[in-house]
PDB file of N, CA and C in Angstrom:
ATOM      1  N   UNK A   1      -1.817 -20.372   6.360  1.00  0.00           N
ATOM      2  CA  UNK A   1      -3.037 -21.077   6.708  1.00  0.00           C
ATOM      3  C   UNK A   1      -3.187 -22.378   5.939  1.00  0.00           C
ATOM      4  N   UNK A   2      -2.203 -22.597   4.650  1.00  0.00           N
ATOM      5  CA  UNK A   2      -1.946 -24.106   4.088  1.00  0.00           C
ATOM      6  C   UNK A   2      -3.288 -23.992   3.162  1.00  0.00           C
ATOM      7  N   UNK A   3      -4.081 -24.881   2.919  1.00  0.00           N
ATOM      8  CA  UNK A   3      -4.852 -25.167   1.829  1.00  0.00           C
ATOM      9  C   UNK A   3      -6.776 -25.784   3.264  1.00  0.00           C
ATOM     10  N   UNK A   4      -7.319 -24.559   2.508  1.00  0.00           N
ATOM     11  CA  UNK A   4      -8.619 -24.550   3.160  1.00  0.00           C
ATOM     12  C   UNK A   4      -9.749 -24.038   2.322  1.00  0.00           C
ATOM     13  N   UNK A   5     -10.636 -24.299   2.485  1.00  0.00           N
ATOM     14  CA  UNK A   5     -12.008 -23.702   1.502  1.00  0.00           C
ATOM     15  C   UNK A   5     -11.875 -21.876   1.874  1.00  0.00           C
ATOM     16  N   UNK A   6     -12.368 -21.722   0.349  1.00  0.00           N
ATOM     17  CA  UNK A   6     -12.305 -20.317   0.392  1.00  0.00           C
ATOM     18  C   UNK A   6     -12.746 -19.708   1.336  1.00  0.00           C
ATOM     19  N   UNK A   7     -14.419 -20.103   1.549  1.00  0.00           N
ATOM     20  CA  UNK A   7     -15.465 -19.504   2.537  1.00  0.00           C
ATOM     21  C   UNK A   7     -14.479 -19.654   4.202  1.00  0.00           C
ATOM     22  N   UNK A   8     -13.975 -20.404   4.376  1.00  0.00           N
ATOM     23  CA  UNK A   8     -13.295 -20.655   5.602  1.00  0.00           C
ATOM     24  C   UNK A   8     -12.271 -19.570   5.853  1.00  0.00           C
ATOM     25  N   UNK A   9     -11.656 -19.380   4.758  1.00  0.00           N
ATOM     26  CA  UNK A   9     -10.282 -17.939   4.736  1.00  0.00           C
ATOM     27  C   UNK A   9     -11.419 -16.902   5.027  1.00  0.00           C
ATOM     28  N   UNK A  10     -12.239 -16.656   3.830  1.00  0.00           N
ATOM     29  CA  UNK A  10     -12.697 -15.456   4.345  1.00  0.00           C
ATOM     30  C   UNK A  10     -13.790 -14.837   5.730  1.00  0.00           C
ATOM     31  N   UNK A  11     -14.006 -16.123   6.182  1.00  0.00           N
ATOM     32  CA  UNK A  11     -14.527 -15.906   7.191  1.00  0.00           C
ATOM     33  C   UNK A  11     -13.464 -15.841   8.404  1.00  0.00           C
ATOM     34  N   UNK A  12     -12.490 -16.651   8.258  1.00  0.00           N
ATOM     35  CA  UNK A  12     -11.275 -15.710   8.934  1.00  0.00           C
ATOM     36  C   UNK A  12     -10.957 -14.220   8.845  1.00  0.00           C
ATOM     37  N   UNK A  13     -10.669 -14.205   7.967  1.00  0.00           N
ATOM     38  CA  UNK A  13     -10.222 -12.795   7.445  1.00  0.00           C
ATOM     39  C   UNK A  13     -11.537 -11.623   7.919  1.00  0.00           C
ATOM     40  N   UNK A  14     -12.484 -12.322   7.822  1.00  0.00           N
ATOM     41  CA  UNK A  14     -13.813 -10.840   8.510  1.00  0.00           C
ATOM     42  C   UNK A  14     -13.486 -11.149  10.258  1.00  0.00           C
ATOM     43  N   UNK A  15     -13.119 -11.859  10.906  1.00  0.00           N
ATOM     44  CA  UNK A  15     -13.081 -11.966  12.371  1.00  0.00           C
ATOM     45  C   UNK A  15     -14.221 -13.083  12.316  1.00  0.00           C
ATOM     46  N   UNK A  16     -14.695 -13.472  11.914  1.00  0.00           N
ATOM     47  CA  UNK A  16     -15.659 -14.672  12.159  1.00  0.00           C
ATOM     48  C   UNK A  16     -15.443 -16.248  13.078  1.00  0.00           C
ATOM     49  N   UNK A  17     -13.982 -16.608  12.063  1.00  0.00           N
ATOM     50  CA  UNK A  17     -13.431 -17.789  13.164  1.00  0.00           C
ATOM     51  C   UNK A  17     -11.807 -17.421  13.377  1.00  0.00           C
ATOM     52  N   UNK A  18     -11.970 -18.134  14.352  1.00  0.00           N
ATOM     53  CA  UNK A  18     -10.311 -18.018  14.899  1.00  0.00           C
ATOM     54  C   UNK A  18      -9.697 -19.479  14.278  1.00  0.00           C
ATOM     55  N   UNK A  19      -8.142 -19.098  13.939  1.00  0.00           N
ATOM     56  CA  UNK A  19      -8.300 -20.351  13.005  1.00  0.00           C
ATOM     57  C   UNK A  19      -7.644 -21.239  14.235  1.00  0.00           C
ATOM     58  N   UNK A  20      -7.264 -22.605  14.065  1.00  0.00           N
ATOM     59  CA  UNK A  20      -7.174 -23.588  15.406  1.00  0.00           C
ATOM     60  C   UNK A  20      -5.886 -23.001  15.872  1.00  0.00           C
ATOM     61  N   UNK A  21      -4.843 -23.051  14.926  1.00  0.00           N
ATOM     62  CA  UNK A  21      -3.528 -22.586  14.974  1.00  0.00           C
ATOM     63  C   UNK A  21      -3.297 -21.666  16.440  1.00  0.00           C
ATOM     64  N   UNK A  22      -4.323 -20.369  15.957  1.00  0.00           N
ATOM     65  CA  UNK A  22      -3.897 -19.765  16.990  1.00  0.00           C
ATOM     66  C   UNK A  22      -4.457 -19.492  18.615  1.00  0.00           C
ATOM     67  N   UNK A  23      -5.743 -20.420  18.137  1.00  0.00           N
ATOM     68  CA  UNK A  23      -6.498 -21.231  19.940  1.00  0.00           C
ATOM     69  C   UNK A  23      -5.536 -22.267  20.328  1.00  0.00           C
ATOM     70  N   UNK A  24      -4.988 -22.697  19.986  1.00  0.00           N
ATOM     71  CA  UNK A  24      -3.941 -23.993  20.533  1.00  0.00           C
ATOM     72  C   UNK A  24      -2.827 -23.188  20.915  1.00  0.00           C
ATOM     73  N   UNK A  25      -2.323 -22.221  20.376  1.00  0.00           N
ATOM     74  CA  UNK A  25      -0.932 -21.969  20.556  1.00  0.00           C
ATOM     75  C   UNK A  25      -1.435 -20.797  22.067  1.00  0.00           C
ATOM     76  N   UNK A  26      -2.637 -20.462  22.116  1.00  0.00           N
ATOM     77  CA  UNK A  26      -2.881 -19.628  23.205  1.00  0.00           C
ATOM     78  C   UNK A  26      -3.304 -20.650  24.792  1.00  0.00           C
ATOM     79  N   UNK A  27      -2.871 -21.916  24.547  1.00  0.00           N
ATOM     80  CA  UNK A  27      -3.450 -22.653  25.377  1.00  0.00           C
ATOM     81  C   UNK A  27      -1.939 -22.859  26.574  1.00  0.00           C
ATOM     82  N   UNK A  28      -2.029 -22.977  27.644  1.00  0.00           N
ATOM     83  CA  UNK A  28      -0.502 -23.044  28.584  1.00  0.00           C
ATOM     84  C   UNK A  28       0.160 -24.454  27.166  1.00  0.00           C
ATOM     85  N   UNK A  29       1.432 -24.875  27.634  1.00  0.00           N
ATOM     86  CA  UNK A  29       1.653 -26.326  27.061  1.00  0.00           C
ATOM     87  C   UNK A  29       1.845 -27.521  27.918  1.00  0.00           C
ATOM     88  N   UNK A  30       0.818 -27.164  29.062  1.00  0.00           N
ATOM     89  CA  UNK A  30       1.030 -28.418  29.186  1.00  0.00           C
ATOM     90  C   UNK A  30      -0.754 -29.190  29.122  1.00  0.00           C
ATOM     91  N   UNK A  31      -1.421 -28.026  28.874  1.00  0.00           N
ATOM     92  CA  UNK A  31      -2.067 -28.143  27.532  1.00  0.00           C
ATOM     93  C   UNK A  31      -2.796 -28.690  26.671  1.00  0.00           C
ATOM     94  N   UNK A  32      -1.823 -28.200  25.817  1.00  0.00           N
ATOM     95  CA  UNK A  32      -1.129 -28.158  24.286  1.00  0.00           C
ATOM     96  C   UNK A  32      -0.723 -30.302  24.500  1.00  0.00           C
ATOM     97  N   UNK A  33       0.374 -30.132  25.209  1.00  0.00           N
ATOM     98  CA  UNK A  33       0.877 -31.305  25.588  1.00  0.00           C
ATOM     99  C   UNK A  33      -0.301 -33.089  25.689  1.00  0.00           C
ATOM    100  N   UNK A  34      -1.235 -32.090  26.386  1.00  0.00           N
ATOM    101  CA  UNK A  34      -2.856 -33.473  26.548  1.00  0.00           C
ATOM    102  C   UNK A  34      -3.125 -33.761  25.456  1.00  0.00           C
ATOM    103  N   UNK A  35      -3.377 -32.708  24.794  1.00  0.00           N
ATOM    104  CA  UNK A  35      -4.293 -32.511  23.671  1.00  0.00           C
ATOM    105  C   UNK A  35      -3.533 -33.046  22.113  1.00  0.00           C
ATOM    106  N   UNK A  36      -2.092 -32.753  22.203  1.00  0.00           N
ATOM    107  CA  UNK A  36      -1.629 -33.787  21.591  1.00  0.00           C
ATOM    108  C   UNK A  36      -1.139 -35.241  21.639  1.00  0.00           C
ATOM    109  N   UNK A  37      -1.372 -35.305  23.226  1.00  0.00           N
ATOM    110  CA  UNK A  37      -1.178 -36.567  23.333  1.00  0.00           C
ATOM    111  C   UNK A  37      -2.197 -37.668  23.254  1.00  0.00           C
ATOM    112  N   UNK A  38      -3.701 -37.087  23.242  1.00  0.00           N
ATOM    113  CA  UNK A  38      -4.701 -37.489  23.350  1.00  0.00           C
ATOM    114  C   UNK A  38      -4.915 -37.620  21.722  1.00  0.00           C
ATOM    115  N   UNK A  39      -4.746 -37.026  20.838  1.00  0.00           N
ATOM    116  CA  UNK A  39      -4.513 -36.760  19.272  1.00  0.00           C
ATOM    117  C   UNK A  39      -3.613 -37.880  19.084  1.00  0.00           C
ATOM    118  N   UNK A  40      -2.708 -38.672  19.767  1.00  0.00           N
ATOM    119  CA  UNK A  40      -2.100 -39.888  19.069  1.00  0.00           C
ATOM    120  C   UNK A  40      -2.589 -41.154  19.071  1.00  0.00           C
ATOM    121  N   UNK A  41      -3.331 -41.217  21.042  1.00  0.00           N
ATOM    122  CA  UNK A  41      -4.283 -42.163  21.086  1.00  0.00           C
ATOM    123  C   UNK A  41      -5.366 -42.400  19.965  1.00  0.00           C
ATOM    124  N   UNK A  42      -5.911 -41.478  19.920  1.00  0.00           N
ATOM    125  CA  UNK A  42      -7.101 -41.237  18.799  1.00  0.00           C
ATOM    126  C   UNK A  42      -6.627 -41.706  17.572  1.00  0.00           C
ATOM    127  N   UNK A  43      -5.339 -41.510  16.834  1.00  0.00           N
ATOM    128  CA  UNK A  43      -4.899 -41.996  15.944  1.00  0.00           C
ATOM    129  C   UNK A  43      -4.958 -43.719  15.984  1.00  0.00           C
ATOM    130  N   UNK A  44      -3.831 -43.819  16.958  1.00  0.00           N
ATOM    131  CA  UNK A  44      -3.737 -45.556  17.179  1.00  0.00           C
ATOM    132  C   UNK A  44      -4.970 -45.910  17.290  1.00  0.00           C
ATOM    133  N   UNK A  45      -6.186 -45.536  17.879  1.00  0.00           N
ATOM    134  CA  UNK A  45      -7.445 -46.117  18.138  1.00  0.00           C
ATOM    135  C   UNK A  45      -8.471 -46.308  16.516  1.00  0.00           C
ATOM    136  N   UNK A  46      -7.862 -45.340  15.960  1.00  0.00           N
ATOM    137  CA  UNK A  46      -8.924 -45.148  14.466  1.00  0.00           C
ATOM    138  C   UNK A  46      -8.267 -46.614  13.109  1.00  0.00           C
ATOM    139  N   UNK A  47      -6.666 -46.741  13.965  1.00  0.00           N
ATOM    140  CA  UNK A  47      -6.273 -47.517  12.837  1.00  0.00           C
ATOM    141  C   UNK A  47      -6.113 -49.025  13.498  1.00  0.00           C
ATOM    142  N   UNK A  48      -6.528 -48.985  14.993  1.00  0.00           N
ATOM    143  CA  UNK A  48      -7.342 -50.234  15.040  1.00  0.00           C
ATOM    144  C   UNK A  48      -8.583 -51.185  15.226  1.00  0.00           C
ATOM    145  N   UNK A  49      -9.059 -49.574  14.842  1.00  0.00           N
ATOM    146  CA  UNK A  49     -10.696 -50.002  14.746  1.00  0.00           C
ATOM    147  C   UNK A  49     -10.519 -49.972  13.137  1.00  0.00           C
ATOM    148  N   UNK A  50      -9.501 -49.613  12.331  1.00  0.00           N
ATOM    149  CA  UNK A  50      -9.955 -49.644  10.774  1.00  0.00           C
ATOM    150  C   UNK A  50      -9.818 -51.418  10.581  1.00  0.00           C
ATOM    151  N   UNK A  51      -8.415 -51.554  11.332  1.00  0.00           N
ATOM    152  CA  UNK A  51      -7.813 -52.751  10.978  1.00  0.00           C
ATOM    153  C   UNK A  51      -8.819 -54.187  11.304  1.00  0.00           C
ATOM    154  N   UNK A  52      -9.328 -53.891  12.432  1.00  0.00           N
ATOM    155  CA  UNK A  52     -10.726 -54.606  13.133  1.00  0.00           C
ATOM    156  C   UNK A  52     -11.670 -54.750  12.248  1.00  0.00           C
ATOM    157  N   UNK A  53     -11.892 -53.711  11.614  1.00  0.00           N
ATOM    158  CA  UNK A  53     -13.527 -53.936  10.529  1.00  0.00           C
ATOM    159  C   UNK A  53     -12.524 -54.599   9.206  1.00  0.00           C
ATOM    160  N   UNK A  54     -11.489 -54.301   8.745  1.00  0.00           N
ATOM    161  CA  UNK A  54     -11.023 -54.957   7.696  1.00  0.00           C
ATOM    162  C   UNK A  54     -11.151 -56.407   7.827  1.00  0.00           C
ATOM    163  N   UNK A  55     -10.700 -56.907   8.935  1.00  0.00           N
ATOM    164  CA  UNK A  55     -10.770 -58.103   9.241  1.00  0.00           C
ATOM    165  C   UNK A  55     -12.014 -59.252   9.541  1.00  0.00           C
ATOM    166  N   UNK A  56     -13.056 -57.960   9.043  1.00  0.00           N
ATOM    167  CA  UNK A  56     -14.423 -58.467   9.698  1.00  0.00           C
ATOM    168  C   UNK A  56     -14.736 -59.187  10.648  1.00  0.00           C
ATOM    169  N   UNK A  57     -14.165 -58.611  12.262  1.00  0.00           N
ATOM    170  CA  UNK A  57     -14.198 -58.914  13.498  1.00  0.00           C
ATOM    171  C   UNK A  57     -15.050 -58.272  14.224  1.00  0.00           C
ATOM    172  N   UNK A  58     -15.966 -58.544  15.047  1.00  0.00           N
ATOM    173  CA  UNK A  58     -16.170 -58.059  15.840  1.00  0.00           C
ATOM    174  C   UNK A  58     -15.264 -57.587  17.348  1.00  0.00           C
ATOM    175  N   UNK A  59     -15.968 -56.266  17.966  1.00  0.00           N
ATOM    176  CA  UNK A  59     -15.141 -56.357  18.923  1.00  0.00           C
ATOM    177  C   UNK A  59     -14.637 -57.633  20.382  1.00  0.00           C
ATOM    178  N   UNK A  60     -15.646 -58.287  20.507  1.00  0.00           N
ATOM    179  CA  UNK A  60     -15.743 -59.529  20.755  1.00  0.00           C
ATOM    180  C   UNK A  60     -14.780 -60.296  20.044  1.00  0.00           C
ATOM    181  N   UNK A  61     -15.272 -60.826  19.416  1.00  0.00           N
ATOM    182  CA  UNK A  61     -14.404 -61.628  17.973  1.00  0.00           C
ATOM    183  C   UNK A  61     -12.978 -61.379  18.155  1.00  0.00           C
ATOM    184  N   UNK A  62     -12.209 -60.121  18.435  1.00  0.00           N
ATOM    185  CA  UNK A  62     -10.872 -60.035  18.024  1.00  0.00           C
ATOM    186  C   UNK A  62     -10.087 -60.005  19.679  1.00  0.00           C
ATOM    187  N   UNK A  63     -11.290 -59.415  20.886  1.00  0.00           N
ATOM    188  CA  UNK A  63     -11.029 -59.698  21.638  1.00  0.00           C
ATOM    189  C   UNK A  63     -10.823 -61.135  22.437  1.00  0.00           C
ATOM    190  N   UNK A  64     -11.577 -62.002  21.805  1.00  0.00           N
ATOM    191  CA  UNK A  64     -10.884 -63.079  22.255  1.00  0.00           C
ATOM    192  C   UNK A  64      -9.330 -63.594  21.697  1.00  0.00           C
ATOM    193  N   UNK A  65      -9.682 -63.380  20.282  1.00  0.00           N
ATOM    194  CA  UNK A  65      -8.594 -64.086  19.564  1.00  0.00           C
ATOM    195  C   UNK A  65      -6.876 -63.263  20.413  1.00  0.00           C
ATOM    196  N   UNK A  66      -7.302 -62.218  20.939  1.00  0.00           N
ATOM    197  CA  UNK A  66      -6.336 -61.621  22.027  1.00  0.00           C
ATOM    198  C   UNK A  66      -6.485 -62.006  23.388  1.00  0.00           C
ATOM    199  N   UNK A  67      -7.312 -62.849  23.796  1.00  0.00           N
ATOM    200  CA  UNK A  67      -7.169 -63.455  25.226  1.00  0.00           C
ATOM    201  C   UNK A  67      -7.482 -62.007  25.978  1.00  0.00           C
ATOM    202  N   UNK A  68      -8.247 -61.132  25.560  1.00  0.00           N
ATOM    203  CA  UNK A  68      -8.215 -59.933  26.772  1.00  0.00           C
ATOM    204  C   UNK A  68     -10.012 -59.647  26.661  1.00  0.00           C
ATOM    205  N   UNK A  69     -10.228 -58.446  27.484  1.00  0.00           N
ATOM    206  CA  UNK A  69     -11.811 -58.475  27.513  1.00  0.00           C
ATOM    207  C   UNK A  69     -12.532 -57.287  26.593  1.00  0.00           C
ATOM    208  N   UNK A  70     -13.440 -57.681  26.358  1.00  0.00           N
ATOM    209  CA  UNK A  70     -13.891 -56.834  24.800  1.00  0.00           C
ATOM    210  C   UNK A  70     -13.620 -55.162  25.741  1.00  0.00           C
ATOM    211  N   UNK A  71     -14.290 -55.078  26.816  1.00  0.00           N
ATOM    212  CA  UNK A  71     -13.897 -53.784  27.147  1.00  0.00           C
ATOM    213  C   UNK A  71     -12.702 -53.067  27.304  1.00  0.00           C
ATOM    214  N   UNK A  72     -11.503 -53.776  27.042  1.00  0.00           N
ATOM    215  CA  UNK A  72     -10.365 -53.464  26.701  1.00  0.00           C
ATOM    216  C   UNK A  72     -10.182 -52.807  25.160  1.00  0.00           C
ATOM    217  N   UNK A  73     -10.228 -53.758  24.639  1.00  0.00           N
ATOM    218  CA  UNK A  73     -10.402 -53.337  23.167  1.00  0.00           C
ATOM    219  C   UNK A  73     -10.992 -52.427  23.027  1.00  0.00           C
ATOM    220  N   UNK A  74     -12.109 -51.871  23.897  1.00  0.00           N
ATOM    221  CA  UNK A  74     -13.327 -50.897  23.707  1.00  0.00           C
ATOM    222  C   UNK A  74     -12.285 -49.306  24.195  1.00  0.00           C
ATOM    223  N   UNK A  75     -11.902 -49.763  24.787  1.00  0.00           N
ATOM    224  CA  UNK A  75     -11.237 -48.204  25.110  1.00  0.00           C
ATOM    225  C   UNK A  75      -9.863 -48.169  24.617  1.00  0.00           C
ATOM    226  N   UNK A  76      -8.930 -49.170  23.911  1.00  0.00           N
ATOM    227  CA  UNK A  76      -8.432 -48.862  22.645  1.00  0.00           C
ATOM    228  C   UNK A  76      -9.003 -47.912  21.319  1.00  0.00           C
ATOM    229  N   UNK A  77     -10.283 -48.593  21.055  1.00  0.00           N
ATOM    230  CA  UNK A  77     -10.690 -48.190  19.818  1.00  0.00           C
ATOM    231  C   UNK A  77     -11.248 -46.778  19.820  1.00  0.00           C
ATOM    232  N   UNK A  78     -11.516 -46.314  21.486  1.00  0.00           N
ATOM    233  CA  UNK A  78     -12.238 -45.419  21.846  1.00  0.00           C
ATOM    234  C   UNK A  78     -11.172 -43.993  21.805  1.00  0.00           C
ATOM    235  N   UNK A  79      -9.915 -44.707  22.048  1.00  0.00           N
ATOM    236  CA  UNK A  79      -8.633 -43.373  22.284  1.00  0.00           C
ATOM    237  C   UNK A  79      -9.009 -43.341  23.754  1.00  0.00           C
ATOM    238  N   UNK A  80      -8.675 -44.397  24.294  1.00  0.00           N
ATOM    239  CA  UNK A  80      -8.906 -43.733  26.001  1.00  0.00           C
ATOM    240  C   UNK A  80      -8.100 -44.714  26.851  1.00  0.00           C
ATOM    241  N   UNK A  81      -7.553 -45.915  26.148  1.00  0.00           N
ATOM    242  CA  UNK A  81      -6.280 -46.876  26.401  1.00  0.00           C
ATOM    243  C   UNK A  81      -5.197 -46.401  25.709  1.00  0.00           C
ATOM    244  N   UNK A  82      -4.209 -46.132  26.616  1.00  0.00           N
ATOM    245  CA  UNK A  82      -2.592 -46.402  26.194  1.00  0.00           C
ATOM    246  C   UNK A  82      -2.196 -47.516  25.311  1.00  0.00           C
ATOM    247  N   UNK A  83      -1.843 -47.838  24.478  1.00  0.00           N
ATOM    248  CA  UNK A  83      -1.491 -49.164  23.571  1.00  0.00           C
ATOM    249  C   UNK A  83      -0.120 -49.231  23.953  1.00  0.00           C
ATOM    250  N   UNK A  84       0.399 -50.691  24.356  1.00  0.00           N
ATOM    251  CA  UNK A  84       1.389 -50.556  24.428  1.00  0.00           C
ATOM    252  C   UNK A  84       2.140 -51.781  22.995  1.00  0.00           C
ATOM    253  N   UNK A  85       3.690 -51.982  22.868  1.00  0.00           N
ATOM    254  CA  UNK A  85       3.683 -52.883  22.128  1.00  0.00           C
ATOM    255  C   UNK A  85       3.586 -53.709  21.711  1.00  0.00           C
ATOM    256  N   UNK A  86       3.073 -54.345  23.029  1.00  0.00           N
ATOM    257  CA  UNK A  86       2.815 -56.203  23.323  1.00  0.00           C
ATOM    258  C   UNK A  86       1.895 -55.814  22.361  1.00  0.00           C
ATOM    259  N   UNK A  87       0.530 -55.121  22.877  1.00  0.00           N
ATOM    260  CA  UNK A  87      -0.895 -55.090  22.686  1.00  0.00           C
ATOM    261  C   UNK A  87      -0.813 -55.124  21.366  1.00  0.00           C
ATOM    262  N   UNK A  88      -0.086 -54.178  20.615  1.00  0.00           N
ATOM    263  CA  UNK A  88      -0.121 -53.773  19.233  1.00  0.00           C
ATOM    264  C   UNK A  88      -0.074 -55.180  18.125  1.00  0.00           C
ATOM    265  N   UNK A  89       0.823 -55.996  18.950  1.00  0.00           N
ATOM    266  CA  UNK A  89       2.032 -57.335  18.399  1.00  0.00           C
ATOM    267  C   UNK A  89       0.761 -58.314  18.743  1.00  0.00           C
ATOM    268  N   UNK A  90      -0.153 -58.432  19.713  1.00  0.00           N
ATOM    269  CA  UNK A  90      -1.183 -59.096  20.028  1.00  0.00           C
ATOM    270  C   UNK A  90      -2.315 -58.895  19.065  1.00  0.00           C
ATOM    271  N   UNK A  91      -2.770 -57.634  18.330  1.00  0.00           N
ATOM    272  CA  UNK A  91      -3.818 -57.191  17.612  1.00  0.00           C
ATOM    273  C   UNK A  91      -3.297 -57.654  16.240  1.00  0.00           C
ATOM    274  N   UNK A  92      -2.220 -57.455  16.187  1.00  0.00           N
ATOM    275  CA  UNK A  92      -1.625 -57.841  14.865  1.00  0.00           C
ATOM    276  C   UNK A  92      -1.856 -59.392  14.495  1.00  0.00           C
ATOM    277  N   UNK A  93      -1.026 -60.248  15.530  1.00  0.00           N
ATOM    278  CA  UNK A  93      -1.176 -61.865  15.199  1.00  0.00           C
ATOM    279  C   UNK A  93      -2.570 -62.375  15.057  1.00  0.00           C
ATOM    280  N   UNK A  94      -3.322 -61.501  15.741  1.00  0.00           N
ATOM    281  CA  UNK A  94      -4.986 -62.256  16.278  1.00  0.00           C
ATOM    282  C   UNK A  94      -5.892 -61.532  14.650  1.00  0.00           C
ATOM    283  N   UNK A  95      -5.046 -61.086  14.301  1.00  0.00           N
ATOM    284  CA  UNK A  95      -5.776 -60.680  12.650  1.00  0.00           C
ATOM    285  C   UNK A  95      -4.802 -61.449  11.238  1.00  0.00           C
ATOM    286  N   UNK A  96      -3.848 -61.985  12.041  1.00  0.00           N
ATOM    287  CA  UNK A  96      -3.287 -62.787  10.885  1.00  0.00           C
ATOM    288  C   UNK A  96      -2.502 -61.488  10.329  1.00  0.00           C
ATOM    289  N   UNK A  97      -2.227 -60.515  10.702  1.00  0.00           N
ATOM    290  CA  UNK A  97      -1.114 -59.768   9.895  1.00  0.00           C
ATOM    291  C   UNK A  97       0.729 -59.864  11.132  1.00  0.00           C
ATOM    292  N   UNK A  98       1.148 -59.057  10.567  1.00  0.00           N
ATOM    293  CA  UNK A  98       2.654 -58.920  11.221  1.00  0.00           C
ATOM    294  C   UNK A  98       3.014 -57.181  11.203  1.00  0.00           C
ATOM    295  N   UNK A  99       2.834 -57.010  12.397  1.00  0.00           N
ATOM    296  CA  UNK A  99       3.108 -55.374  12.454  1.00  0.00           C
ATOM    297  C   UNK A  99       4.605 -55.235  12.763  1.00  0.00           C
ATOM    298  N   UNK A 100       4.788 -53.723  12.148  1.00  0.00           N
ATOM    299  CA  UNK A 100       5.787 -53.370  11.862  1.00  0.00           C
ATOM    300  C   UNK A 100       5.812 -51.605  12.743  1.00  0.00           C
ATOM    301  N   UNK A 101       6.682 -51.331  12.786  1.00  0.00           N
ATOM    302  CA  UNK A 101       7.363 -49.552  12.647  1.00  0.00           C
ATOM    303  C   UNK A 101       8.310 -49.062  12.548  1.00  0.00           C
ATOM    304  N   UNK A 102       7.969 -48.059  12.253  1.00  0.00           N
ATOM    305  CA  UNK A 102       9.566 -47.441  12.084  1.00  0.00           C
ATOM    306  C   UNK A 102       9.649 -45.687  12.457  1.00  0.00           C
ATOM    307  N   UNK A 103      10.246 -45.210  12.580  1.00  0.00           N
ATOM    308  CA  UNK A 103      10.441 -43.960  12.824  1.00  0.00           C
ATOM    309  C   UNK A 103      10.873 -43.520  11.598  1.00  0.00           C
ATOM    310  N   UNK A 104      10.250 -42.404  11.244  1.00  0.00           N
ATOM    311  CA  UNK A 104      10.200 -41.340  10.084  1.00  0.00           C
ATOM    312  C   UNK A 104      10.635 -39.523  10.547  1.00  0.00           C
TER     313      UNK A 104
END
């Protein structure tokens, strides 16, 4: 179960909660499959809405400096746009940084 508050184990342990582990793994996979794929959007979306407020942009603000429409950006930040790499390489220059990746 890895590292969790006590009260949380033992309320497992009485039948109280089911821990996620094993509601996800009872789900078909394709799923499993949404739900993690929707879990990456959400990621990319949180670290360019972090990168956005670092920059003290508005969503406006950064959407222009990307030539696209704030409601674009809006469902980036929301996890509900696909990012692709242009976009990423576009968010990057229009904040003055230089993005990078790599596989780990």
């Amino acid at each position: 179960m890895g590292r969790m508050p006590i009260k949380i184990k033992k309320a497992i342990e009485r039948g109280d909660l089911i821990p996620y582990e094993k509601i996800f793994a009872s789900y078909p996979k394709e799923r499993q499959q949404r739900i993690l794929e929707g879990a990456r959007y959400l990621k990319a979306a949180m670290e360019v809405r972090r990168l956005r407020r670092k920059s003290k942009l508005s969503q406006a603000q950064l959407a222009r400096k990307m030539h696209v429409k704030r409601e674009f950006l809006s469902r980036i930040e929301s996890g509900k746009q696909n990012i692709t790499l242009e976009t990423l390489y576009r968010i990057a220059e229009a904040v003055g940084k230089e993005f990078k990746f790599s596989f780990k």
